[in-house]
Protein backbone atom coordinates (compact mmCIF):
# COMPACT_ATOMS: atom_id res chain seq x y z
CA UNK A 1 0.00 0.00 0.00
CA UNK A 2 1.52 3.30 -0.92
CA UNK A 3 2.17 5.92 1.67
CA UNK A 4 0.73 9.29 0.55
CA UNK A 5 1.31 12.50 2.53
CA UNK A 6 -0.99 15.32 3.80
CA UNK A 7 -0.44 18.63 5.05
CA UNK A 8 -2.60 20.24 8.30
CA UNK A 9 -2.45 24.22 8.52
CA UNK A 10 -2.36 23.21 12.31
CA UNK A 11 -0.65 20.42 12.67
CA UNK A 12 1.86 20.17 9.85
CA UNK A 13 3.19 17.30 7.61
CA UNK A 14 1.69 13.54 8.24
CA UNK A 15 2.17 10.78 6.53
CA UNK A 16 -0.83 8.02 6.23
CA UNK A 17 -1.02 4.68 4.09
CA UNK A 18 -3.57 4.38 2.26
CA UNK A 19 -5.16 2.01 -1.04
CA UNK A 20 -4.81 3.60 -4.06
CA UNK A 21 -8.52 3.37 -4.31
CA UNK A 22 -9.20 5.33 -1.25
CA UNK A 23 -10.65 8.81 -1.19
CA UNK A 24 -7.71 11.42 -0.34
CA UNK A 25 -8.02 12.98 3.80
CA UNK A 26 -10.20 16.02 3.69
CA UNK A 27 -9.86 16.53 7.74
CA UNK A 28 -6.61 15.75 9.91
CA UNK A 29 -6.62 12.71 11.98
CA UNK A 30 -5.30 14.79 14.75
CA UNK A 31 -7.11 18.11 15.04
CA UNK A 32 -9.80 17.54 12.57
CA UNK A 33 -8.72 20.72 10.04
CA UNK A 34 -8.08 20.94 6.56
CA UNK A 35 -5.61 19.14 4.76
CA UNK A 36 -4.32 18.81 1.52
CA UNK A 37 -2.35 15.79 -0.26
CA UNK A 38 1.30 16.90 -0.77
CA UNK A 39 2.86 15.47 -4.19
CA UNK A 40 5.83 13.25 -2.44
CA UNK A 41 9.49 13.38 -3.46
CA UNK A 42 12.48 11.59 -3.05
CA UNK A 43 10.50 8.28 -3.61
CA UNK A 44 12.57 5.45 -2.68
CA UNK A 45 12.25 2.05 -3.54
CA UNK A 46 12.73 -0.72 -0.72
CA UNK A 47 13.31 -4.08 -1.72
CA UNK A 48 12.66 -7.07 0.99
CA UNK A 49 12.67 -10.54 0.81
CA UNK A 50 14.86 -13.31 -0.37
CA UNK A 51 14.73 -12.72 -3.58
CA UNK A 52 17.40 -9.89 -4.04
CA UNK A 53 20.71 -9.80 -4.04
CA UNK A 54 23.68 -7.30 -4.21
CA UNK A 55 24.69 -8.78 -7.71
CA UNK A 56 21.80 -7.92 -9.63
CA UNK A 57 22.48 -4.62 -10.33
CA UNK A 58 25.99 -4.96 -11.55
CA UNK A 59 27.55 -2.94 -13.99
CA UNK A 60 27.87 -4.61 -17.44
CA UNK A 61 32.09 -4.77 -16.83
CA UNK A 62 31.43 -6.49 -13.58
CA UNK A 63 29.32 -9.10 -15.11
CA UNK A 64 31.55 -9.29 -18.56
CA UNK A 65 34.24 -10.15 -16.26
CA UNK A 66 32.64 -12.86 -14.29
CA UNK A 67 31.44 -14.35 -17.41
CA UNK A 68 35.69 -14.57 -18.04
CA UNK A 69 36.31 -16.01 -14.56
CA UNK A 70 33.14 -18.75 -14.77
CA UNK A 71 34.39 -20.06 -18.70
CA UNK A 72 38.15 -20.16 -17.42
CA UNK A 73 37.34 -22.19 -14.00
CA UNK A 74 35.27 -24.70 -15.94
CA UNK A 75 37.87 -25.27 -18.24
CA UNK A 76 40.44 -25.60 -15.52
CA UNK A 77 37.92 -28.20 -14.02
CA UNK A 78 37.78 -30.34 -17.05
């Protein structure tokens, strides 16, 4: 679920999590004023599970280069 934010004249920032389906805050949680949805910035993405791993982003030298290493130890093994 994404995590949208709101500003409160009183209160300030908040941040709330929400379905993407859901009607935007009209009142604050807190105080019960106006608020307004703030467009978010410096989205980051979070990646959990087991599923990732350091190597998958590697630069295209990186993995050129272990390509080299992987064809010269399986020759060596034969």
């Amino acid at each position: 679920m994404p995590i949208y934010e709101y500003k409160c004249g009183k209160c300030g920032v908040f941040e709330v999590m929400q379905k993407i389906t859901d009607e935007p805050l009209k009142t604050c949680p807190k105080c019960g004023g106006t608020v307004s949805r703030v467009i978010g910035h410096n989205v980051a993405v979070i990646f959990k599970g087991s599923g990732f791993y350091t190597t998958d982003n590697r630069s295209k030298e990186y993995k050129d280069k272990a390509k080299q290493d992987s064809g010269e130890t399986k020759a060596a093994d034969s």
